[in-house]
PDB file of N, CA and C in Angstrom:
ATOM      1  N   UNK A   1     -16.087  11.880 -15.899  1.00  0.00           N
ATOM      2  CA  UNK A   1     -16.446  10.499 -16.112  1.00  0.00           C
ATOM      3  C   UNK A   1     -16.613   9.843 -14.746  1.00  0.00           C
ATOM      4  N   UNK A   2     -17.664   9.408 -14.186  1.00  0.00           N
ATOM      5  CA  UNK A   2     -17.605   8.286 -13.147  1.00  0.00           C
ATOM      6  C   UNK A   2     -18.451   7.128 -13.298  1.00  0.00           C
ATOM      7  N   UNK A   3     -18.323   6.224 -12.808  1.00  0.00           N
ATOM      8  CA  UNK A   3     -18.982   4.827 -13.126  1.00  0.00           C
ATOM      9  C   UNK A   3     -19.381   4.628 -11.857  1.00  0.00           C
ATOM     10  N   UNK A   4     -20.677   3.929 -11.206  1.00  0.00           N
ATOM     11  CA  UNK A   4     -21.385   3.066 -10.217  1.00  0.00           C
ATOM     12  C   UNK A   4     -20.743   1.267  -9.840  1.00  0.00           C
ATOM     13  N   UNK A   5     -19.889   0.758  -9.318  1.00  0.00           N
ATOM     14  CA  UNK A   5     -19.340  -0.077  -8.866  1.00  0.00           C
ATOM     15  C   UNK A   5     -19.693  -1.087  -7.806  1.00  0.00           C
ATOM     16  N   UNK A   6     -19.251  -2.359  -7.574  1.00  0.00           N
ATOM     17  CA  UNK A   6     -19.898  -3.155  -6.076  1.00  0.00           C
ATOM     18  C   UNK A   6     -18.377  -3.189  -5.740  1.00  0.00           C
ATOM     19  N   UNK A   7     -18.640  -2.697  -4.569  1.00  0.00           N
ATOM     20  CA  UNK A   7     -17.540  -3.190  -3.344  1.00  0.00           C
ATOM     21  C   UNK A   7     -17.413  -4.866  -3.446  1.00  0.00           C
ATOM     22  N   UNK A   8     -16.763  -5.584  -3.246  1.00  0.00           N
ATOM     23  CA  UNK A   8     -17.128  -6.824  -2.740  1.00  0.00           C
ATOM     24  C   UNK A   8     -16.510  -7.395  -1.244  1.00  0.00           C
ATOM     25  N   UNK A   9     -16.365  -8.800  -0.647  1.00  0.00           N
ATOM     26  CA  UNK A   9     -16.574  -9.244   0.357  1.00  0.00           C
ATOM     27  C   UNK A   9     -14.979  -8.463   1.186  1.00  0.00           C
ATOM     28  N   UNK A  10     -14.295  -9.180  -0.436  1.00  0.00           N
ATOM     29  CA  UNK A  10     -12.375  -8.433   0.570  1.00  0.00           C
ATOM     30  C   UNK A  10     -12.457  -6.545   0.699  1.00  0.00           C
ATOM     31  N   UNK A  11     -13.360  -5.639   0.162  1.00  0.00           N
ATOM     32  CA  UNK A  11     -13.259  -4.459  -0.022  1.00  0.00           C
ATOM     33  C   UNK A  11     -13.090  -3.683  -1.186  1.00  0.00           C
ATOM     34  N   UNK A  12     -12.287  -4.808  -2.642  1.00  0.00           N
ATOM     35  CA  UNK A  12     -12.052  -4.461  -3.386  1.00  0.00           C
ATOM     36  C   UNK A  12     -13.244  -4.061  -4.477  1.00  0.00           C
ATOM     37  N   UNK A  13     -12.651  -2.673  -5.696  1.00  0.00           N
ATOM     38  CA  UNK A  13     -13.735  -2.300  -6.541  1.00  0.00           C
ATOM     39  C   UNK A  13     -12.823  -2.760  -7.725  1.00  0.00           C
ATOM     40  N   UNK A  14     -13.568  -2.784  -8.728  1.00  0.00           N
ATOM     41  CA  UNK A  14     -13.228  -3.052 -10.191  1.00  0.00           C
ATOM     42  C   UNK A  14     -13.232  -1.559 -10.719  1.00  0.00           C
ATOM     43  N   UNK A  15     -12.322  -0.742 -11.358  1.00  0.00           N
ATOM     44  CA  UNK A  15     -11.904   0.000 -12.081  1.00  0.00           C
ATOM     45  C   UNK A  15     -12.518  -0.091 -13.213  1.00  0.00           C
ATOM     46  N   UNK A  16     -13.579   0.399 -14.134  1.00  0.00           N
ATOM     47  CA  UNK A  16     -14.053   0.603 -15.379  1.00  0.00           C
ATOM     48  C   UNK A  16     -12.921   0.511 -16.659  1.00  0.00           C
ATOM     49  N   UNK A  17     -12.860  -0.045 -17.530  1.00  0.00           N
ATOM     50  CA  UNK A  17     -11.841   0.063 -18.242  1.00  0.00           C
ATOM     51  C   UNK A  17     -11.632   1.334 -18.883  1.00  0.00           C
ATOM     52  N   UNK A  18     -12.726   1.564 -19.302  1.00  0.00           N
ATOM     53  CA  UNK A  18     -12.825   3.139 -20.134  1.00  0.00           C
ATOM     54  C   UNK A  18     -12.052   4.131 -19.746  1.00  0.00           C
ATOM     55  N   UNK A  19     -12.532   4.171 -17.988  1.00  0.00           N
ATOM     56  CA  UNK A  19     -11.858   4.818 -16.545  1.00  0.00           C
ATOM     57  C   UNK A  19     -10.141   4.669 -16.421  1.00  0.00           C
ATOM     58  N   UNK A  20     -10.131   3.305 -16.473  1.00  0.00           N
ATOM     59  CA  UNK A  20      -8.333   3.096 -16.237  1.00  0.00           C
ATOM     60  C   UNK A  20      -7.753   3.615 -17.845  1.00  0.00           C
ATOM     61  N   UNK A  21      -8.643   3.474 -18.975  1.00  0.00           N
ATOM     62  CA  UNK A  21      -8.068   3.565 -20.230  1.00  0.00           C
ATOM     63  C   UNK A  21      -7.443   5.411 -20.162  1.00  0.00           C
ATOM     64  N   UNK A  22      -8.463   5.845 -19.905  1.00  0.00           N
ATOM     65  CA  UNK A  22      -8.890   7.746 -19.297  1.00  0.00           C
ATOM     66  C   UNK A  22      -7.600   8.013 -19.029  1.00  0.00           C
ATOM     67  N   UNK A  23      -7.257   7.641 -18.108  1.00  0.00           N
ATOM     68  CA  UNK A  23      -5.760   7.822 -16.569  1.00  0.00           C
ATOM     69  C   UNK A  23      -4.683   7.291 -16.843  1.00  0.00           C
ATOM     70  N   UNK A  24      -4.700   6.633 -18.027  1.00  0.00           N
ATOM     71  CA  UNK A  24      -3.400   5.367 -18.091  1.00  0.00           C
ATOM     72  C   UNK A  24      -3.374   4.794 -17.556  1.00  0.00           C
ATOM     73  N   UNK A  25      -4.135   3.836 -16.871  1.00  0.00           N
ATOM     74  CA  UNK A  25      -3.733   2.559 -15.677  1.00  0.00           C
ATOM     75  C   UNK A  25      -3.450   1.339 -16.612  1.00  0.00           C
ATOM     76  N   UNK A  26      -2.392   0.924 -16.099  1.00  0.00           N
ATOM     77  CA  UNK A  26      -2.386  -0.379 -16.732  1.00  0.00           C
ATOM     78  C   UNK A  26      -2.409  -1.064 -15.656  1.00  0.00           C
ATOM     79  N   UNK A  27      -2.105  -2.719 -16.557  1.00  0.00           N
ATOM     80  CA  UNK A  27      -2.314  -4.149 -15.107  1.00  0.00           C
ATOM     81  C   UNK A  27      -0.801  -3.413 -14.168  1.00  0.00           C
ATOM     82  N   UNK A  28      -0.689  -3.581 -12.883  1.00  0.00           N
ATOM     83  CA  UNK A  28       0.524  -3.925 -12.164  1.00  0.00           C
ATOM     84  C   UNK A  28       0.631  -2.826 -11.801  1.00  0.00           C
ATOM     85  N   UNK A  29       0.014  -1.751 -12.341  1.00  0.00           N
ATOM     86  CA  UNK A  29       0.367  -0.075 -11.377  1.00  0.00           C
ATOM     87  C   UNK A  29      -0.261   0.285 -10.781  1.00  0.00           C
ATOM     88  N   UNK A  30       0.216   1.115  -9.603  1.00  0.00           N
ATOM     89  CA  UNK A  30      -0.233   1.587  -8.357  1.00  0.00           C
ATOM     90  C   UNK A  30      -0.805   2.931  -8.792  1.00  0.00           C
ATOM     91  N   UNK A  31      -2.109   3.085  -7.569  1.00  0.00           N
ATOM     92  CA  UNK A  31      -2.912   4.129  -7.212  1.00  0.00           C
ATOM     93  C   UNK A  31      -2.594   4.245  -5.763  1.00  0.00           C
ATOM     94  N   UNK A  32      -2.655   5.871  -5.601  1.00  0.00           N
ATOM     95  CA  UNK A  32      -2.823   6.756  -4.218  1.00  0.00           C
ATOM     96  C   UNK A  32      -4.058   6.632  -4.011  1.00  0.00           C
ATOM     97  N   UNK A  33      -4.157   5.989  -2.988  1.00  0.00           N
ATOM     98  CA  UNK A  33      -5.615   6.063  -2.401  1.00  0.00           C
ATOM     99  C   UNK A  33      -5.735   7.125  -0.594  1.00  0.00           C
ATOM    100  N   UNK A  34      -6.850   7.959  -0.758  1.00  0.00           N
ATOM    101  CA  UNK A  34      -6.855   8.549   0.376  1.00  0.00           C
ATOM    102  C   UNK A  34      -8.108   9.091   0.757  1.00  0.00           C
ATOM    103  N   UNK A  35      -8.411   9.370   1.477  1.00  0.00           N
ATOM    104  CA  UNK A  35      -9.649   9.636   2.305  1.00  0.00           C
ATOM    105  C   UNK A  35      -9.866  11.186   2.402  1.00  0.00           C
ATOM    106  N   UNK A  36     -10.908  12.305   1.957  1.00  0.00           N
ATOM    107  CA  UNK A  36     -10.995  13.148   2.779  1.00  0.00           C
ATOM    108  C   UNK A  36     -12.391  13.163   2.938  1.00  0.00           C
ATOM    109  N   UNK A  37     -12.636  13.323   4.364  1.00  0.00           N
ATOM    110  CA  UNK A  37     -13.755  13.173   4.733  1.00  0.00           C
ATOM    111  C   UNK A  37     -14.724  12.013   4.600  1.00  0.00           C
ATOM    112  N   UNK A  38     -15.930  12.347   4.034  1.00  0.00           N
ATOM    113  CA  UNK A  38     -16.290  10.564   3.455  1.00  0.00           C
ATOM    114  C   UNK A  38     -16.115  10.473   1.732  1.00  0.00           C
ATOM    115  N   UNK A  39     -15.483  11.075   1.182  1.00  0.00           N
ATOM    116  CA  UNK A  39     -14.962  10.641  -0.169  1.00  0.00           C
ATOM    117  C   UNK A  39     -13.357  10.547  -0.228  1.00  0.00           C
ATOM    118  N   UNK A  40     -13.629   9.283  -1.143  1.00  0.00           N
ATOM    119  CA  UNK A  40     -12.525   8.178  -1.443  1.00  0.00           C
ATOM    120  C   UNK A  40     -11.887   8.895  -3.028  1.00  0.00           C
ATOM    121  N   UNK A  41     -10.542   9.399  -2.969  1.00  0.00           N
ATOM    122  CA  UNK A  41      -9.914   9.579  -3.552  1.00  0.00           C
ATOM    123  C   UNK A  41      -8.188   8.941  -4.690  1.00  0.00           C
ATOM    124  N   UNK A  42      -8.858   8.251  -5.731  1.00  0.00           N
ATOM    125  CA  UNK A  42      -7.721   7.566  -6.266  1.00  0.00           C
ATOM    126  C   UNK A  42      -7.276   7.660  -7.480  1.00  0.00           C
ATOM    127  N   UNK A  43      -5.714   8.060  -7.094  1.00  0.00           N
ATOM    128  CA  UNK A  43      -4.709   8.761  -8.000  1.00  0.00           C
ATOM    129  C   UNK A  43      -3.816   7.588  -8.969  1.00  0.00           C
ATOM    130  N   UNK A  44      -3.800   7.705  -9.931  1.00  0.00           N
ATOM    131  CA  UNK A  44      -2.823   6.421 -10.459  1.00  0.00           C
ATOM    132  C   UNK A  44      -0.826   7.034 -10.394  1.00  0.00           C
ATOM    133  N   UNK A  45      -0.091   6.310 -10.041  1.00  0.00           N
ATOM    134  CA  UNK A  45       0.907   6.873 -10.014  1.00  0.00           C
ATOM    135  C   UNK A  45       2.041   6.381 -10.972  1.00  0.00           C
ATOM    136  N   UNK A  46       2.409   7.060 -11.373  1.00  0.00           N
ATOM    137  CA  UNK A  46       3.524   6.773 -12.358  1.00  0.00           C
ATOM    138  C   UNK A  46       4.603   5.714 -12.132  1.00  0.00           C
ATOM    139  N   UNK A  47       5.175   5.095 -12.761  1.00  0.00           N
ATOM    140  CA  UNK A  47       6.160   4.033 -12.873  1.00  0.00           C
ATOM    141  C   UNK A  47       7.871   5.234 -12.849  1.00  0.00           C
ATOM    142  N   UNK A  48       8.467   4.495 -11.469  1.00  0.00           N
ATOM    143  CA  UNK A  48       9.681   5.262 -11.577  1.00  0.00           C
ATOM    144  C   UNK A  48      10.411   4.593 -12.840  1.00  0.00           C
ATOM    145  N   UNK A  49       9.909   3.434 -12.978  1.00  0.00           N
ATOM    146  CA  UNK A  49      11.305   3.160 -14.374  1.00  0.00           C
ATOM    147  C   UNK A  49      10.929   4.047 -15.526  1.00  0.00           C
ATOM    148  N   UNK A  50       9.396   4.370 -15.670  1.00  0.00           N
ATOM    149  CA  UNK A  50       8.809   5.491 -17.255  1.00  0.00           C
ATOM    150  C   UNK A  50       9.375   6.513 -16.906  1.00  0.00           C
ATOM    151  N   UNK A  51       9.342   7.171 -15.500  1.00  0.00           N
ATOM    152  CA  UNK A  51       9.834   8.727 -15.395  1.00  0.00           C
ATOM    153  C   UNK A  51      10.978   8.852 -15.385  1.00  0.00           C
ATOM    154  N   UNK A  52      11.719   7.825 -15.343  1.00  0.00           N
ATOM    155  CA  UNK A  52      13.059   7.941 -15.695  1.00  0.00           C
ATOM    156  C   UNK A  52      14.186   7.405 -16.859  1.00  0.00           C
ATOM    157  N   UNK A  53      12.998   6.654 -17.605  1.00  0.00           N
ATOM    158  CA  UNK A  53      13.732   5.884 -19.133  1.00  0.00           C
ATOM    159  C   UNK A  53      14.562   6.797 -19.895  1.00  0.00           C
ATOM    160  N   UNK A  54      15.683   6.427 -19.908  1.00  0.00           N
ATOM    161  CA  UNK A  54      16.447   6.769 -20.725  1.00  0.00           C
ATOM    162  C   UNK A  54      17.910   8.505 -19.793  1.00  0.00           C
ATOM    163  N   UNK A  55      17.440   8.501 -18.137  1.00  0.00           N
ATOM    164  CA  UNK A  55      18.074   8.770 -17.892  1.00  0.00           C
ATOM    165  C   UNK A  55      19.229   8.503 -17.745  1.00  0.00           C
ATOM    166  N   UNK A  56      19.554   7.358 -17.609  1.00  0.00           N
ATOM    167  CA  UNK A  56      21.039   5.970 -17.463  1.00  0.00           C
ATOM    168  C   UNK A  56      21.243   5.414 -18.305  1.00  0.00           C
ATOM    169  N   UNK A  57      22.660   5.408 -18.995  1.00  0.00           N
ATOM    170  CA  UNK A  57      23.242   4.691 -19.534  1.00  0.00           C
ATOM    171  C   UNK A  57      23.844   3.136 -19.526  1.00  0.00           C
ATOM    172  N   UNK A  58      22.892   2.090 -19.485  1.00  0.00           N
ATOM    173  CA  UNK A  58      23.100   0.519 -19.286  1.00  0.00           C
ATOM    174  C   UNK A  58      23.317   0.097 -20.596  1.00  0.00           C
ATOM    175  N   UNK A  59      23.903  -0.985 -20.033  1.00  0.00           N
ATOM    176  CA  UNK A  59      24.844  -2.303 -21.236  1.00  0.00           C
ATOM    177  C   UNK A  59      23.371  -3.103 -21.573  1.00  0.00           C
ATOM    178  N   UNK A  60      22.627  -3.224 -20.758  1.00  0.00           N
ATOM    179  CA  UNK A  60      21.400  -4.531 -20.710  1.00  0.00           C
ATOM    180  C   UNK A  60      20.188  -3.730 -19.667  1.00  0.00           C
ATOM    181  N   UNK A  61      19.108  -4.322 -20.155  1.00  0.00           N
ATOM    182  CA  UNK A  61      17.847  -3.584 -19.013  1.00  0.00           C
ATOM    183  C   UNK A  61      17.952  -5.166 -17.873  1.00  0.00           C
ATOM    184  N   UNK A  62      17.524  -4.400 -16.627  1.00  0.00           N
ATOM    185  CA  UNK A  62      17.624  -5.587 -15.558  1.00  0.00           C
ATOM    186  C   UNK A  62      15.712  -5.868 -15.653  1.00  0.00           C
ATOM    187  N   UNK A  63      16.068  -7.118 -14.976  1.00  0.00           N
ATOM    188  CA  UNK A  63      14.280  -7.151 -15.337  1.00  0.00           C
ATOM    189  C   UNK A  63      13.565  -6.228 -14.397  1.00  0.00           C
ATOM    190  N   UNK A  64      13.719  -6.012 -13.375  1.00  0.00           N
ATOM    191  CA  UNK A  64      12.881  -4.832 -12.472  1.00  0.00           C
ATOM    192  C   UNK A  64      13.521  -3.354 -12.601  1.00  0.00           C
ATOM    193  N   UNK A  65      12.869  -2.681 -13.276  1.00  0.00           N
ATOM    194  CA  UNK A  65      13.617  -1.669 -13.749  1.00  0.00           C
ATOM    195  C   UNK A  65      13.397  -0.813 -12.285  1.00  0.00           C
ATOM    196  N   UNK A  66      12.262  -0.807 -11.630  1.00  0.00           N
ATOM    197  CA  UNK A  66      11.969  -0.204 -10.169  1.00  0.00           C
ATOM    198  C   UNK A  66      13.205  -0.072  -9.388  1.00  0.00           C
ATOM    199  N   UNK A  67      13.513  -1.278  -9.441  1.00  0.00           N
ATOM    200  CA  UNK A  67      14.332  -1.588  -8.415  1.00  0.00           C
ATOM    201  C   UNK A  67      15.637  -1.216  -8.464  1.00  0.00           C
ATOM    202  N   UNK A  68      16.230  -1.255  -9.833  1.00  0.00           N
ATOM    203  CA  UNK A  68      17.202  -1.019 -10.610  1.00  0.00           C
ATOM    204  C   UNK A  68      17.471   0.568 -10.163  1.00  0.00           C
ATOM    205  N   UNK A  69      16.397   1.807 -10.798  1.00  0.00           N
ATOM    206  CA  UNK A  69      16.650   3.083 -10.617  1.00  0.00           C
ATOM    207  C   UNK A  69      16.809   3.168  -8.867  1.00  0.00           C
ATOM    208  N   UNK A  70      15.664   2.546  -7.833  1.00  0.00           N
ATOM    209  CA  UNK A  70      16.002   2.907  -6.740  1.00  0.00           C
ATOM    210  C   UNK A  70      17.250   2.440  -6.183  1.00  0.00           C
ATOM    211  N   UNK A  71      18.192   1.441  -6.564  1.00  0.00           N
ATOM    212  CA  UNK A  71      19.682   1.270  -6.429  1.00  0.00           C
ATOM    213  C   UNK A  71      20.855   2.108  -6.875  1.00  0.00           C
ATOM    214  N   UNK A  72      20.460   2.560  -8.106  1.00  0.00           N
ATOM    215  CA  UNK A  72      21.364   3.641  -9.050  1.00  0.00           C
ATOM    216  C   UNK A  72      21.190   5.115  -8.270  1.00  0.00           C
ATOM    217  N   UNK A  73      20.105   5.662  -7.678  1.00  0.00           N
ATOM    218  CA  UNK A  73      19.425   6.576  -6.853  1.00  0.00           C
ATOM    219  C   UNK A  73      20.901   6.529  -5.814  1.00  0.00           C
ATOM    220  N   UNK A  74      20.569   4.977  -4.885  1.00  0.00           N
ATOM    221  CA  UNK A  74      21.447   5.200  -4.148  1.00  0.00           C
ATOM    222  C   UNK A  74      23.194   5.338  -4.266  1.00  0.00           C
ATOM    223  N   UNK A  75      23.140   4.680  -5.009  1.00  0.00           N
ATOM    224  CA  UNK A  75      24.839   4.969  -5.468  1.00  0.00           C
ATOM    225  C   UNK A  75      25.347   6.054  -5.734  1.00  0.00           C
ATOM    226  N   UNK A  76      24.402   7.229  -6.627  1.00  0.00           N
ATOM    227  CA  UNK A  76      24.675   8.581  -6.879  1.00  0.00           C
ATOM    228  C   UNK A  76      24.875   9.249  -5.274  1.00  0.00           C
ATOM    229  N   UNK A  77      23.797   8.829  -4.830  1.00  0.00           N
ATOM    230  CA  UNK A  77      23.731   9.825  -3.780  1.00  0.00           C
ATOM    231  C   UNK A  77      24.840   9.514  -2.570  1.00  0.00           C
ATOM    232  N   UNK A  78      25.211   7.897  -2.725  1.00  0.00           N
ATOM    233  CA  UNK A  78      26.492   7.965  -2.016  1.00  0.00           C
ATOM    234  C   UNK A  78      27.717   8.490  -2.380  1.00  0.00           C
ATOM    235  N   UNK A  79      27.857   8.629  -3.555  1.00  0.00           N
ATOM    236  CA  UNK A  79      28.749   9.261  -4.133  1.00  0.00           C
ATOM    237  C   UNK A  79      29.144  10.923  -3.860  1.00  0.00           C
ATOM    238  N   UNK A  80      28.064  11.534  -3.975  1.00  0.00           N
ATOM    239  CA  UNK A  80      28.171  12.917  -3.764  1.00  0.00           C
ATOM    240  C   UNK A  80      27.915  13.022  -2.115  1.00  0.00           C
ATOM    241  N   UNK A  81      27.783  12.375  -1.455  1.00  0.00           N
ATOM    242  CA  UNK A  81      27.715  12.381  -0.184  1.00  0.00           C
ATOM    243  C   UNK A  81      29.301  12.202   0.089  1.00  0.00           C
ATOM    244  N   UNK A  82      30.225  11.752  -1.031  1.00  0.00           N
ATOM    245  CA  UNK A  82      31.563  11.983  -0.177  1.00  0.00           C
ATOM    246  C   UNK A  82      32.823  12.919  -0.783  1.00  0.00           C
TER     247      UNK A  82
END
């Protein structure tokens, strides 16, 4: 599947919906973007709170679940660090 697009003035392209529908993109998630050579390569990347739902046991969800696992991340790992 590829679609024909306009760059515009800031650099940015519009994503085809069909395209983001394809990949799973939703609003608010990040793509890997990278260069080889002169083609432009972009990856959509997963949500650490989806790849990790339901690994932790919480009383309540915090509203940034991102942020939440990369804190819990660190606590484990301070933990076994002693």
């Amino acid at each position: 599947m590829s679609a024909i697009v306009k760059v515009d003035e800031k650099g940015r392209v519009v994503i085809p919906k069909s395209i983001r529908e394809k990949v799973k993109l939703k609003e608010g998630g990040y793509v890997n973007v990278r260069a080889e050579g002169n083609i432009i390569i972009m990856k959509p990347l997963e949500s650490i709170a989806d790849k990790y739902f339901g690994a932790f046991k919480i009383s309540r969800w915090p509203e940034d679940l991102d942020e939440f696992i990369v804190e819990a991340t660190k606590k484990w790992w301070t933990s076994q660090a002693t």
